[in-house]
Structure formats: C-alpha cells, structure tokens
Protein backbone atom coordinates (compact mmCIF):
# COMPACT_ATOMS: atom_id res chain seq x y z
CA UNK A 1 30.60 31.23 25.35
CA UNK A 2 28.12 28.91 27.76
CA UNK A 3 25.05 27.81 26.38
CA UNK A 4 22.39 28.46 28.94
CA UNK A 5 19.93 25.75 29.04
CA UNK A 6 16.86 27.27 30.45
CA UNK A 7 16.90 30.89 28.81
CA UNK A 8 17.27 29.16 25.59
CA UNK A 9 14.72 26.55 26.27
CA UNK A 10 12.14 28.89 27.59
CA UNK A 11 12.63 30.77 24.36
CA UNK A 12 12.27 27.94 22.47
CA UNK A 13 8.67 27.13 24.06
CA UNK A 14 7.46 30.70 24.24
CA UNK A 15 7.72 32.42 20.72
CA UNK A 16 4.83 29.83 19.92
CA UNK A 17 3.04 30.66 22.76
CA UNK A 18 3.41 34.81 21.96
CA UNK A 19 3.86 34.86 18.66
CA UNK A 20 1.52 32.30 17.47
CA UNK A 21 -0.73 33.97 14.79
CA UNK A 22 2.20 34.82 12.60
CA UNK A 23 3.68 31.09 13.18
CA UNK A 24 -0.20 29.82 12.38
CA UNK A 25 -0.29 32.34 9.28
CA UNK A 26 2.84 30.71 7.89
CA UNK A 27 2.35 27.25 8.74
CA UNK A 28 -1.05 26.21 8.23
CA UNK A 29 -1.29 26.10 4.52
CA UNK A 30 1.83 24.17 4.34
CA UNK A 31 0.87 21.95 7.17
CA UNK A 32 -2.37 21.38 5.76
CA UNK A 33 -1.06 20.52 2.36
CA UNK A 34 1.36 18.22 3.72
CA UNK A 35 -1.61 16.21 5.54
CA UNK A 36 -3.29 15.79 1.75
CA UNK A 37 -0.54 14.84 0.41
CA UNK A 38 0.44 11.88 3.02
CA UNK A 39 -3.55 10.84 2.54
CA UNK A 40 -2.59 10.67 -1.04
CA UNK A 41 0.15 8.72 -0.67
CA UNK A 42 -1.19 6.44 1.37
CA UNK A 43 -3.92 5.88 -1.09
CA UNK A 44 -1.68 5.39 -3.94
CA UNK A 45 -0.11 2.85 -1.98
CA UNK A 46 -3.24 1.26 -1.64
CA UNK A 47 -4.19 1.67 -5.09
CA UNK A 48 -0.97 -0.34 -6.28
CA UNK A 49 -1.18 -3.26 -3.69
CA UNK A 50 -4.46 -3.55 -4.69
CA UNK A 51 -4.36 -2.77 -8.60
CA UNK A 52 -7.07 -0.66 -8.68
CA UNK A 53 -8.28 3.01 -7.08
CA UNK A 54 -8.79 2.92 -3.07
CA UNK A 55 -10.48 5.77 -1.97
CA UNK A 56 -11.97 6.27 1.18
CA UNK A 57 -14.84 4.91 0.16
CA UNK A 58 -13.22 1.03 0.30
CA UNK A 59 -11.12 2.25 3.71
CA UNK A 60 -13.22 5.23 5.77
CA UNK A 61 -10.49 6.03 7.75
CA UNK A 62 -7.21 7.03 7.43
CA UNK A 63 -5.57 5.93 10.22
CA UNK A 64 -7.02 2.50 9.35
CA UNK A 65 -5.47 3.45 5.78
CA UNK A 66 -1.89 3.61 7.20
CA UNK A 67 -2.56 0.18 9.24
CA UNK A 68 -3.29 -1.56 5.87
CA UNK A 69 -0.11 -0.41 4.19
CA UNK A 70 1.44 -1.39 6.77
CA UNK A 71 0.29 -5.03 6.64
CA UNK A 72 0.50 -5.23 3.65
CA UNK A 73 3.68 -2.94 2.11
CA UNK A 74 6.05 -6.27 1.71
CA UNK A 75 3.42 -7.69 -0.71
CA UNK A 76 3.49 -4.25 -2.90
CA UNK A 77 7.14 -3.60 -3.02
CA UNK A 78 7.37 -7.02 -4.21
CA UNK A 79 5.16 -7.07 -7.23
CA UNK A 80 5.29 -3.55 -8.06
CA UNK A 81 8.68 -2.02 -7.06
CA UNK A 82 8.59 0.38 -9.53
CA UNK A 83 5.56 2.43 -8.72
CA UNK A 84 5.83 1.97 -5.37
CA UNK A 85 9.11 3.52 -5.28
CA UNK A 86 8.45 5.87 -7.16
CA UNK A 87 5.44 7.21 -4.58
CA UNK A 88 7.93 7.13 -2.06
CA UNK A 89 10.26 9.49 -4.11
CA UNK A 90 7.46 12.13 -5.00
CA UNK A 91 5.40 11.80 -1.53
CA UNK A 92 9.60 12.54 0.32
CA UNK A 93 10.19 15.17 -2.52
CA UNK A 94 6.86 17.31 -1.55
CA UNK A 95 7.13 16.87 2.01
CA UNK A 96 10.56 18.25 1.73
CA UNK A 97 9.39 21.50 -0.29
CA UNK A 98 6.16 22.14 2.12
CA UNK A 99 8.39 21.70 5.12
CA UNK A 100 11.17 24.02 4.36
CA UNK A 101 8.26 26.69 3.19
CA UNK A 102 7.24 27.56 6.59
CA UNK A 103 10.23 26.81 8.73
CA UNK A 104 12.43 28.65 6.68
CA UNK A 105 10.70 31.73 7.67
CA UNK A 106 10.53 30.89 11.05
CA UNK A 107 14.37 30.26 11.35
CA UNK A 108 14.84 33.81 10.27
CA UNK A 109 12.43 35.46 12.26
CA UNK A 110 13.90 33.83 15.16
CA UNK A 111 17.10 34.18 14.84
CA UNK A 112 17.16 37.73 12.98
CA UNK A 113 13.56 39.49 13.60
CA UNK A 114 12.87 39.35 10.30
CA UNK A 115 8.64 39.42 10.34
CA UNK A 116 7.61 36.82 7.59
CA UNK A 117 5.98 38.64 4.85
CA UNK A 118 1.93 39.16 5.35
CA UNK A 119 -0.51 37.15 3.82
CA UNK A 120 -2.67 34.40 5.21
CA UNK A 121 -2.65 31.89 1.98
CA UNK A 122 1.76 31.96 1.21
CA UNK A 123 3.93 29.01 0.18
CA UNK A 124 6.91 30.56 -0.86
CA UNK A 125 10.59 28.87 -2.04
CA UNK A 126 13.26 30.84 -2.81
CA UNK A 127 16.52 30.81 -1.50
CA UNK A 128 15.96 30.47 1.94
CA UNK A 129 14.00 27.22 1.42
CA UNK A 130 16.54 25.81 -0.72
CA UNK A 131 19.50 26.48 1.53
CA UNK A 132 16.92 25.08 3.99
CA UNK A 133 16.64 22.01 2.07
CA UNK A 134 20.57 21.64 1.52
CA UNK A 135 21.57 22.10 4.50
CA UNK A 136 19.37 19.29 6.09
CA UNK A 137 20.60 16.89 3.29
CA UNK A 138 24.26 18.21 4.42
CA UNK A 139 23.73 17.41 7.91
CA UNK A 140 21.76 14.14 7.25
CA UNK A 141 24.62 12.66 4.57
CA UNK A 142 27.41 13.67 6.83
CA UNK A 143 25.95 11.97 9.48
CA UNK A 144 24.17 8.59 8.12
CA UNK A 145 26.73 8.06 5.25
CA UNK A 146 30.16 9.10 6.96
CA UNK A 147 29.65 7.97 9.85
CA UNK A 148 26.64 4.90 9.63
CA UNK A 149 28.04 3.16 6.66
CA UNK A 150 31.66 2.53 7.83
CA UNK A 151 30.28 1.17 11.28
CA UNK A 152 27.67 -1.07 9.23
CA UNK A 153 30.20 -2.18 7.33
CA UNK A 154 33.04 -3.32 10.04
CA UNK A 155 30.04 -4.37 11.49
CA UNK A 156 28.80 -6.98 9.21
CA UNK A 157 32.21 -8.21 7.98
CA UNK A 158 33.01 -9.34 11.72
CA UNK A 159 29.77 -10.80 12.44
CA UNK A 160 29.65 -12.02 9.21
CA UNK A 161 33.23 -13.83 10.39
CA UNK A 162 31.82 -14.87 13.63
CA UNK A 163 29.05 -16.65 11.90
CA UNK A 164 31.07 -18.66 9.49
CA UNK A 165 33.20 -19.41 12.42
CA UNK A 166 30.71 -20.67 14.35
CA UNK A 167 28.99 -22.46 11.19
CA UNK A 168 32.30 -25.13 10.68
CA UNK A 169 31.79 -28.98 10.98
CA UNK A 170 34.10 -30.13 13.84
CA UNK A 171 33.84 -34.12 14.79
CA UNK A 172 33.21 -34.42 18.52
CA UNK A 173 33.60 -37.67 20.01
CA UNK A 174 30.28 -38.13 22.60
CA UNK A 175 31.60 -41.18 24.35
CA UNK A 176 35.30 -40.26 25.97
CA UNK A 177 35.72 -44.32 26.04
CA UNK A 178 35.19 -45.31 22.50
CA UNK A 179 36.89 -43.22 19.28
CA UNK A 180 34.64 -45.03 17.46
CA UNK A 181 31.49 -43.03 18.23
CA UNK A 182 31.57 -39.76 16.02
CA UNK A 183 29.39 -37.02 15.77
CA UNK A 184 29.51 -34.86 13.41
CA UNK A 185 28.26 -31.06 14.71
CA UNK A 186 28.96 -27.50 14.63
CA UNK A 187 31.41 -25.46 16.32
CA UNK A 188 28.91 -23.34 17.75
CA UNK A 189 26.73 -26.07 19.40
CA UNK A 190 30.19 -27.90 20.61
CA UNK A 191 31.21 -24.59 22.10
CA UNK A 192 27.56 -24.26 23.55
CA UNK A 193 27.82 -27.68 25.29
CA UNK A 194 31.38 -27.03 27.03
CA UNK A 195 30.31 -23.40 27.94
CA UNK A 196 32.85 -21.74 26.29
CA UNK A 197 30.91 -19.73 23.37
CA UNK A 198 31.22 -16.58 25.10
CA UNK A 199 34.20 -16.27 23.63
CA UNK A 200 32.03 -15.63 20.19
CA UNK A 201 29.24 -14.42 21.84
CA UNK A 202 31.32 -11.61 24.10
CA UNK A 203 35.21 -11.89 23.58
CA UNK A 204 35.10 -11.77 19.61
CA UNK A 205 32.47 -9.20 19.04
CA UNK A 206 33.73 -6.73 21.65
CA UNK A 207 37.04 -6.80 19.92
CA UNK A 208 35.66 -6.15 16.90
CA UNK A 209 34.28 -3.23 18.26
CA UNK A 210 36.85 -1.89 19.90
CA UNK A 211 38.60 0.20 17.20
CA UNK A 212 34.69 2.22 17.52
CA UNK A 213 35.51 2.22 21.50
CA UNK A 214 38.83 3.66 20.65
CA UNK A 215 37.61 6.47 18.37
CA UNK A 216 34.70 7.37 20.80
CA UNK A 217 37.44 7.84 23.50
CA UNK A 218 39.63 9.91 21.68
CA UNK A 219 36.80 12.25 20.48
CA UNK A 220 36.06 12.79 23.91
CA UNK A 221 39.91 13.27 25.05
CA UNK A 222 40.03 15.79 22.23
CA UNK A 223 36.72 17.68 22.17
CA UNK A 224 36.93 18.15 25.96
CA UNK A 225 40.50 19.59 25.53
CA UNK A 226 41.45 22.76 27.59
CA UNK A 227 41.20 25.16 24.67
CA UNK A 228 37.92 23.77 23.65
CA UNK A 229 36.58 24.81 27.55
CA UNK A 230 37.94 27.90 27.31
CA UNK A 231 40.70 27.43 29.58
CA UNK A 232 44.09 27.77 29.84
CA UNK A 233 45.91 25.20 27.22
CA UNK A 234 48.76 24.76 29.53
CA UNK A 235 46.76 24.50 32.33
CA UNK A 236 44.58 21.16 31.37
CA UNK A 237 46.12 17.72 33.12
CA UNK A 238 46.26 15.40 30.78
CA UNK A 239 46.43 12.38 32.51
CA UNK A 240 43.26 13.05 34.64
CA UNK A 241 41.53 14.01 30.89
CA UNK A 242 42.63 10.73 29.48
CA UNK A 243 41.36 9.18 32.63
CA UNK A 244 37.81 10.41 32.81
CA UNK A 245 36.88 10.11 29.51
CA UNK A 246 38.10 6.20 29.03
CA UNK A 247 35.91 5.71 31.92
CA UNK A 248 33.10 8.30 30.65
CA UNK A 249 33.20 6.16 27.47
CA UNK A 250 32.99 2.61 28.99
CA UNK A 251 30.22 3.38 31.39
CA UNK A 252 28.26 4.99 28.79
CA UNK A 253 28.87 1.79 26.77
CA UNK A 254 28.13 -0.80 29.40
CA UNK A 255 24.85 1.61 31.03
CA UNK A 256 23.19 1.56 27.03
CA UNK A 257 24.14 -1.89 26.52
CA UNK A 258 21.79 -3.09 29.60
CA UNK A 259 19.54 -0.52 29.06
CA UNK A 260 18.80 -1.92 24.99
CA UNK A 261 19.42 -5.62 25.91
CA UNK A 262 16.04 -6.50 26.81
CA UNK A 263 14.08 -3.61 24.74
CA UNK A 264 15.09 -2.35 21.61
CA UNK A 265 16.21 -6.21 20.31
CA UNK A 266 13.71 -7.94 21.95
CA UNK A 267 11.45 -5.75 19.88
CA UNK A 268 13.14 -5.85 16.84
CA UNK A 269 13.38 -9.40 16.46
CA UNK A 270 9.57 -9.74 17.01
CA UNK A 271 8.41 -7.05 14.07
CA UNK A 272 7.28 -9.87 11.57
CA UNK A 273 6.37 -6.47 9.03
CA UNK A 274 9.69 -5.51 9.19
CA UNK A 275 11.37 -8.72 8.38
CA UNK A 276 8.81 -9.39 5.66
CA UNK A 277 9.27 -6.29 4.22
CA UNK A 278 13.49 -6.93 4.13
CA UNK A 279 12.95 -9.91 2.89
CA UNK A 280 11.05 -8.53 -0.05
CA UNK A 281 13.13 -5.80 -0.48
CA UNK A 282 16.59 -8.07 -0.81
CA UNK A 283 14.41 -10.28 -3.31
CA UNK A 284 13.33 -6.86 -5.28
CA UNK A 285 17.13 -5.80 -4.89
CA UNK A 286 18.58 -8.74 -6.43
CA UNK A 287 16.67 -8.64 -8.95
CA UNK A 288 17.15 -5.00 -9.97
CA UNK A 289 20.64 -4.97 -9.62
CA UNK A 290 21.81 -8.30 -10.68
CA UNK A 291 23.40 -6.86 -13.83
CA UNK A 292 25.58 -4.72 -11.06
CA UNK A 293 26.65 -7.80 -9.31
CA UNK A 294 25.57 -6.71 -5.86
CA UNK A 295 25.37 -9.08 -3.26
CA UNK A 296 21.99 -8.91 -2.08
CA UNK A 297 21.86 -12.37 -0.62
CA UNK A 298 24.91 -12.38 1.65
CA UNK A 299 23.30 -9.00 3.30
CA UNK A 300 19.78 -10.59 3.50
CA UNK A 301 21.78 -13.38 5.24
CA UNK A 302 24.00 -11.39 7.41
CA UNK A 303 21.16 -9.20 8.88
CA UNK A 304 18.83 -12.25 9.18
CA UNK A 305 21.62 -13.93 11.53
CA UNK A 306 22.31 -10.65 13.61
CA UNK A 307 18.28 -10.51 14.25
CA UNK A 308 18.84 -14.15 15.54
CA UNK A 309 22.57 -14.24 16.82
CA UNK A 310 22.51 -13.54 21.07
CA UNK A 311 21.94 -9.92 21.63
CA UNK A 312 25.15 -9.32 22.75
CA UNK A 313 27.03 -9.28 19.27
CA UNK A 314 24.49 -6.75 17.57
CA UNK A 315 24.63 -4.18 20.73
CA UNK A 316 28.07 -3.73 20.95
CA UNK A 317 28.36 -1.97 17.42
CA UNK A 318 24.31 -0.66 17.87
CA UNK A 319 25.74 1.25 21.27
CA UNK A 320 28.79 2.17 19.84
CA UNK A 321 27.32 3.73 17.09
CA UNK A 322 24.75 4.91 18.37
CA UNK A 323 27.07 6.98 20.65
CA UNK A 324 29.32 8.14 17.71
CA UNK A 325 26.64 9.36 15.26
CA UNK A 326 24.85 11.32 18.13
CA UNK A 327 27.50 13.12 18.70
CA UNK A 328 28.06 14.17 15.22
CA UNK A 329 24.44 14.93 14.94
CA UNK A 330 24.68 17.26 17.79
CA UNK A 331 28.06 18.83 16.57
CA UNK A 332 25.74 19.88 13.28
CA UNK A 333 22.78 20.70 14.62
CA UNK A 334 22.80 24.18 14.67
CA UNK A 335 24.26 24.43 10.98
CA UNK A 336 20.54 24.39 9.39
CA UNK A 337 19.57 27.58 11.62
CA UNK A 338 23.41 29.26 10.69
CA UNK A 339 22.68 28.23 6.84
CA UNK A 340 19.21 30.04 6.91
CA UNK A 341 20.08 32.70 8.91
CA UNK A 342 23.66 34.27 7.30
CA UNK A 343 22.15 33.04 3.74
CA UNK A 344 25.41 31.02 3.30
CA UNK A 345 25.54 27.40 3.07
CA UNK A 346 29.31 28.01 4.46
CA UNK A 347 30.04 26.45 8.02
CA UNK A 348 29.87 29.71 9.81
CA UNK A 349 30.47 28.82 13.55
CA UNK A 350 28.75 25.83 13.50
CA UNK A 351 30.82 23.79 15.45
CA UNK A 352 31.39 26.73 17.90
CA UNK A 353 28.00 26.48 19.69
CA UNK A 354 28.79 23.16 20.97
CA UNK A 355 32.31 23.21 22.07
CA UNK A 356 33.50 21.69 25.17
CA UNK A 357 30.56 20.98 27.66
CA UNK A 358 28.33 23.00 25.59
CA UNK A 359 27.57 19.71 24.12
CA UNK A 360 26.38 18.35 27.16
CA UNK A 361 24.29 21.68 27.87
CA UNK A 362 23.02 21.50 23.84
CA UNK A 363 22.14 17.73 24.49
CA UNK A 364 20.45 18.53 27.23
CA UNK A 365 18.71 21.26 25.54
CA UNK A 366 17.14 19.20 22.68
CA UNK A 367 16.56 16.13 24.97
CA UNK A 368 14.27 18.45 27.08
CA UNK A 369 12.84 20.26 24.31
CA UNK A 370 11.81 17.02 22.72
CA UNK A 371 10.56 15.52 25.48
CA UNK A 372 8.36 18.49 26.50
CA UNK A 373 6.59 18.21 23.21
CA UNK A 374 6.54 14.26 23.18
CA UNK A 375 4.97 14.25 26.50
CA UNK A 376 2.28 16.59 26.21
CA UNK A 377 0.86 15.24 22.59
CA UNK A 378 1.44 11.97 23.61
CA UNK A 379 -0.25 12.20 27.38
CA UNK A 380 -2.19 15.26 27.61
CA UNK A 381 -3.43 15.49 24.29
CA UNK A 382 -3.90 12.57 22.71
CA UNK A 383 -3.66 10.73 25.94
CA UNK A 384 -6.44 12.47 28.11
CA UNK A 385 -7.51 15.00 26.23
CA UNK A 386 -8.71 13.32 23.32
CA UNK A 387 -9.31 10.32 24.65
CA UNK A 388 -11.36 10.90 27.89
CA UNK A 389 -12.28 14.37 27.90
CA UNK A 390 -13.11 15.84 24.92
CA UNK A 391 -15.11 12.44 23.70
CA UNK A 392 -17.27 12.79 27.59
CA UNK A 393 -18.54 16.14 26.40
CA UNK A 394 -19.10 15.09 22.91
CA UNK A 395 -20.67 11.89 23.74
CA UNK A 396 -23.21 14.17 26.28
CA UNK A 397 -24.22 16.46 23.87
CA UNK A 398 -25.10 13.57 20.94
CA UNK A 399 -27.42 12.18 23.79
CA UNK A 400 -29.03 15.68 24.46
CA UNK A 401 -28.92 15.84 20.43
CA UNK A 402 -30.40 12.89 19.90
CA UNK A 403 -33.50 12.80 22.66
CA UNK A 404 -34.02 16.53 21.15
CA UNK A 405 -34.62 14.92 18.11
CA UNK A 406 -36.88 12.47 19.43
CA UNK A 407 -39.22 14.77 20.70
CA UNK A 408 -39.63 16.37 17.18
CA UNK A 409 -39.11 12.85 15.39
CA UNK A 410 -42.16 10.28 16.57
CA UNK A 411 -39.38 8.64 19.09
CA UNK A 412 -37.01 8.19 16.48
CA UNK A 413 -32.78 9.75 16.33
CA UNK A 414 -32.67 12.03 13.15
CA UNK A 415 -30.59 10.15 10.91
CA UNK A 416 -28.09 13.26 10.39
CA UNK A 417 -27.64 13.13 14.41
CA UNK A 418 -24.49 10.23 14.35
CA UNK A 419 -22.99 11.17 10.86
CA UNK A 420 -23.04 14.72 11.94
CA UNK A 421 -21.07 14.57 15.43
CA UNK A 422 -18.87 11.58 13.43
CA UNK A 423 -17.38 14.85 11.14
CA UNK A 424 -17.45 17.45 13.67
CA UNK A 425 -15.33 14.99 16.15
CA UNK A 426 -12.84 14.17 13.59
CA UNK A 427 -12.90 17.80 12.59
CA UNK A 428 -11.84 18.53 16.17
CA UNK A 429 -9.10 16.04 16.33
CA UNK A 430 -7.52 17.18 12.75
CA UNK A 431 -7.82 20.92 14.36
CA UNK A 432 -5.97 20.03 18.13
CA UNK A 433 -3.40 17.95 16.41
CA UNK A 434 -2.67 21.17 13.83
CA UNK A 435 -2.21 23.39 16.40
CA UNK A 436 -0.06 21.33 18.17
CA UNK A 437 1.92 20.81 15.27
CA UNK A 438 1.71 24.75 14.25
CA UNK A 439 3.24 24.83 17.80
CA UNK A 440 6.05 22.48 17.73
CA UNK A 441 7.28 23.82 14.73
CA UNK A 442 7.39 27.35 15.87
CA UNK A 443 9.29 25.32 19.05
CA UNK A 444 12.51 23.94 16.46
CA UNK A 445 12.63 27.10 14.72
CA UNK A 446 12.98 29.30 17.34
CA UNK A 447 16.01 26.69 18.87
CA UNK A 448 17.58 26.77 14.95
CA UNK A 449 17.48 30.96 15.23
CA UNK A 450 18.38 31.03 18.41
CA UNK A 451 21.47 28.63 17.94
CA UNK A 452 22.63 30.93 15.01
CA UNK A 453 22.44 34.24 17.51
CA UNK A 454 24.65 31.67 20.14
CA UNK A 455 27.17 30.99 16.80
CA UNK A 456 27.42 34.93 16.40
CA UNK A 457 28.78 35.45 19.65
CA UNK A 458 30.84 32.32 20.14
CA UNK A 459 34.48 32.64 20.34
C-alpha cells in the first residue's frame, strides 16, 4: 500500500471547502465555547495574580489580557500555586471535552460517511468523544513519556557530569619559571586558555549521545527493511541498507544541528518569562514536594547550566531527540482517526499506514498540510487581510460615517460613530478567525478519516 501524497492532501483541504455547512453546524458551538472559556481563564488568572476580580473592564482587551499573564504568570504561580494550578487543570479538562465534541464527528464522517446528526445548537460526548479523548492521551504518553523522559534523563545525568567536571579546582602554575606562583582556577577556564575544552564542549557530549545516534540508526535499518517496502525479503542488500541509513542518520543530525545552533537556543536563552517562570516553578516544587524528597534544586541547576553551557552540548540530545520522538509521533498518528473510526481503542493497523517510505510520504503529508494552513492565517489573513485590507475599507467608511454625522450633528462626530465601528471590527476579526478555524479543523479530520480508510486497505 503507497500513500499518495496529493490525492490525500487535496482531500484533506477540500471536504472543508464542499462540505462546510455541516463542518460549521458541528463546530461552531464548540468552537465558540472554547473561546469563552480561554477568556475565562485568562481572567481567572488575572483575578489570582491580582487578588481580586479582573474583568474587562480593568483590561479591554483580550489579547492585551493574555500579554499580562504572560508578564506576569511567574509572580502568580509563586504565591498562589494552588489556584493557579488548579485553573490550568479545569481550563485543559474543558478544552479537551469541547474539542473532541466536534472532531469526533468529523473523523467519522470522513473516514466512514457517517453524516453527523442534524441540529445547529449539538455538543454531544459519548463514546466516540471519549475514545477520542483516550486515544490522544495514548498517543501523547507514548510519545512524551516513553520516549522524552529517558532522553531527558541520560541527558541531564551527562551534562550534569560534564559540569561537575568542568567545575573542579585544578592549581595552574601562570609563570613556567617560578613553582612558586599558584593559581588556583577551574578546569574549565584552564582548558579554555590551552584550547582544549572542546573535548567537553564536543568530544564528551557527542558521546554521550551516541547510544540515541545508535538507536536512531537502527530504527531506520529496521523500519526501511525489505518486507516493510513491500519487497522481496531475500532480495534487500543489507550492506547498502546499513550504509544509507548511518549516513541518512548523521546528515540529518549534523543539517538540524546548524540549522538550531543559531535559532532555537539563541532564542531560548533570551526568554527572561520563561526562566522566571522555571525558576518559580522549582521554588513552588520544592516546596510542595519536600516531604517526597525530590530534588528540585539539582534540576533547577542542571537546566539553568544547559541554558548557559555552549550550544553545542544541549543540541546534540535536542536533535537527537527531536529526531526520535518525531518519528514515533508519526508512526501513531493515524491511531486517533483508526480509534474513532472502528470504535476500538485496539491498534488496528496503525502502524501499517506508515510502513517503509510511507513515512516519508505521511511526513510529507502533514508537513504540507500544516504549512498550508500556517501560511495562509498567518500571511493572508491575519497578515494582509486583516491588517491592510479589511482595516482600509473600514477606516473609509468611519470617515464617510463620521462627516455624515456632521452634517446632521452642528459639525460634531456622533459619539456612537468610534465605539460602534470599534465592535463591529472586532466582531469581524472574531468571525474570519472562526471560520478559519471551522476550516482547519474540518482539514485534520478529514486526514484522521482518511488515514483510517488507508489502514483498511494496508497489507
């Protein structure tokens, strides 16, 4: 069975398109409740940090809203953990339920023709929506957990190694004539000054690595083996296979190592929110947990000195990773669409659709997919269309509003002129974006049916 990339992405992009009243009739109540309910939890945010109600009218925007709890997050997290946490845990809870009410629906009208029931006001959850729901967690657990926390953890203890190694008091002797003059340094800074600490900065931390390297390759010499291409088993040369896919693996390493050096890091370093709010949370943590005896501290310490150790020790686990938890995620992707769709949370053929280079074709796929639907919300709509057109026309007809008004006013703008185009702009923003959404939706649920009909016929 061969995925085929552009029948199954032109699917993907035109149910929406020809089927978009029943996706809107499903969707919109859901959508539009999940909206509220982000306003209201970015309110009750609000409401904590500041210990008393926020409402709009302290903060008359919400976008300006989600700014402020953003500034300001670290401070409530800190002095109220408890409420703030437990905001989080209803706000993910509800988002969960709204979301699996429409695209439920939509997976199984995709992928079996199954009309959603009429009715333009519907939030339903049965058992669809719950095996929804599970099978999400499933694929999420498998993939953070099983896969995340064992490379976070090799991760830190060798850094954490490196560190300590680096940290030691050596005696270095400044003047070769005299062994009276001692200094007393690091060996990090002696190694710095003789130009040797890319052995610790390179040498140490790509060996650590290299057991990830190792597994990486030998997915890739497995999952590309001759029976998984739907060739002859006999037929496959190994040697070339071994080959291609040590070198497959190092490029990949070595062309996302560049690529991240001087972006992702760079970026991560600077984001003074996010390393207040860690820092709060490890304080919070500690002192939650100190009857569990958890080691807050050394982790606040250990992720503090990869955020300021050379780049080069964080991205060789961050790319190795990165490049082992992808490929589980894309090995389980289509189990939400099989779980909905047979009404089993059983594997089904899961790992069928993306055998041999039908991972490639299924990466490809979602890559294009994504980017389709990134692109246009972030350029066209939001980029020109919101931004340049739209607010033209809008700012023409105020004018033509407001000298109408004159005319009828002794000279003067109507005061309900400005508040009045304020709410109808807005209005018109909320409305694009929703459709959009409504859209995108109907977009992933038509690629999670779709990839249960490709599981059906996969041998």
């Amino acid at each position: 069975m061969k995925l085929r990339i552009f029948p199954i992405v032109g699917e993907a992009l035109n149910l929406g398109a020809r089927r978009m009243e029943t996706v809107a009739r499903v969707a919109w109540l859901p959508l539009v409740l999940l909206l509220i309910a982000n306003m209201v939890a970015i309110f009750a945010y609000l409401s904590v940090i500041a210990g008393r109600l926020v409402t709009f009218a302290d903060i008359p925007t919400y976008a300006r809203a989600q700014i402020t709890v953003s500034q300001f997050a670290s401070k409530g997290f800190s002095e109220s953990p408890a409420e703030m946490w437990l905001i989080t845990a209803i706000s993910i809870f509800i988002s969960w339920l709204l979301v699996s009410s429409y695209m439920a629906p939509l997976i199984r009208y995709a992928g079996l023709g199954i009309k959603p029931r009429p009715g333009v006001i519907r939030l339903p959850f049965g058992a669809s929506q719950l095996r929804f729901l599970v099978a999400s967690i499933l694929s999420f657990v498998v993939t953070a957990f099983l896969m995340f926390v064992p490379i976070a953890v090799a991760g830190f203890y060798t850094l954490k190694y490196v560190a300590n190694a680096l940290a030691q008091t050596v005696a270095s002797f400044p003047d070769a004539t005299s062994l009276h003059t001692i200094e007393i340094t690091t060996a990090g800074k002696t190694m710095a000054a003789e130009g040797s600490d890319w052995i610790y900065n390179h040498v140490i931390p790509l060996a650590g690595v290299a057991p990830l390297i190792f597994l990486l390759w030998m997915i890739l010499f497995f999952h590309f083996h001759p029976r998984n291409r739907n060739t002859d088993a006999e037929g496959g040369n190994f040697i070339a296979r071994l080959v291609v896919t040590f070198l497959v693996t190092i490029v990949s390493m070595i062309g996302a190592y560049f690529l991240l050096a001087e972006t992702v890091i760079q970026q991560f370093r600077s984001d003074a929110i996010f390393l207040a709010s860690f820092a709060s949370f490890v304080e919070q943590a500690n002192a939650l947990h100190a009857s569990l005896s958890l080691d807050f501290t050394t982790l606040k310490e250990a992720v503090m000195f990869l955020i300021k150790s050379p780049v080069n020790r964080l991205l060789f686990f961050g790319v190795a990773s990165f490049f082992l938890m992808n490929y589980v995620s894309i090995r389980l992707m289509p189990y939400v669409g099989i779980a909905v769709c047979r009404g089993s949370l059983g594997p089904g053929g899961t790992l069928r659709v993306s055998r041999g280079w039908n991972i490639l074709r299924l990466a490809v796929i979602v890559g294009f997919v994504g980017g389709v639907l990134l692109l246009v919300q972030a350029v066209f709509i939001n980029g020109i269309l919101l931004k340049s057109f739209l607010p033209a026309i809008a700012a023409l007809l105020y004018e033509a509003t407001a000298v109408s008004t004159k005319l009828v006013n002794s000279g003067e703008v109507a005061s309900w002129v400005l508040p009045t185009f304020v709410w109808i702009w807005n209005i018109t923003k909320i409305l694009i974006n929703l459709v959009w959404t409504i859209f995108s939706v109907s977009v992933w649920a038509t690629l999670y049916g779709r990839l249960y009909r490709e599981s059906e016929v996969a041998q």
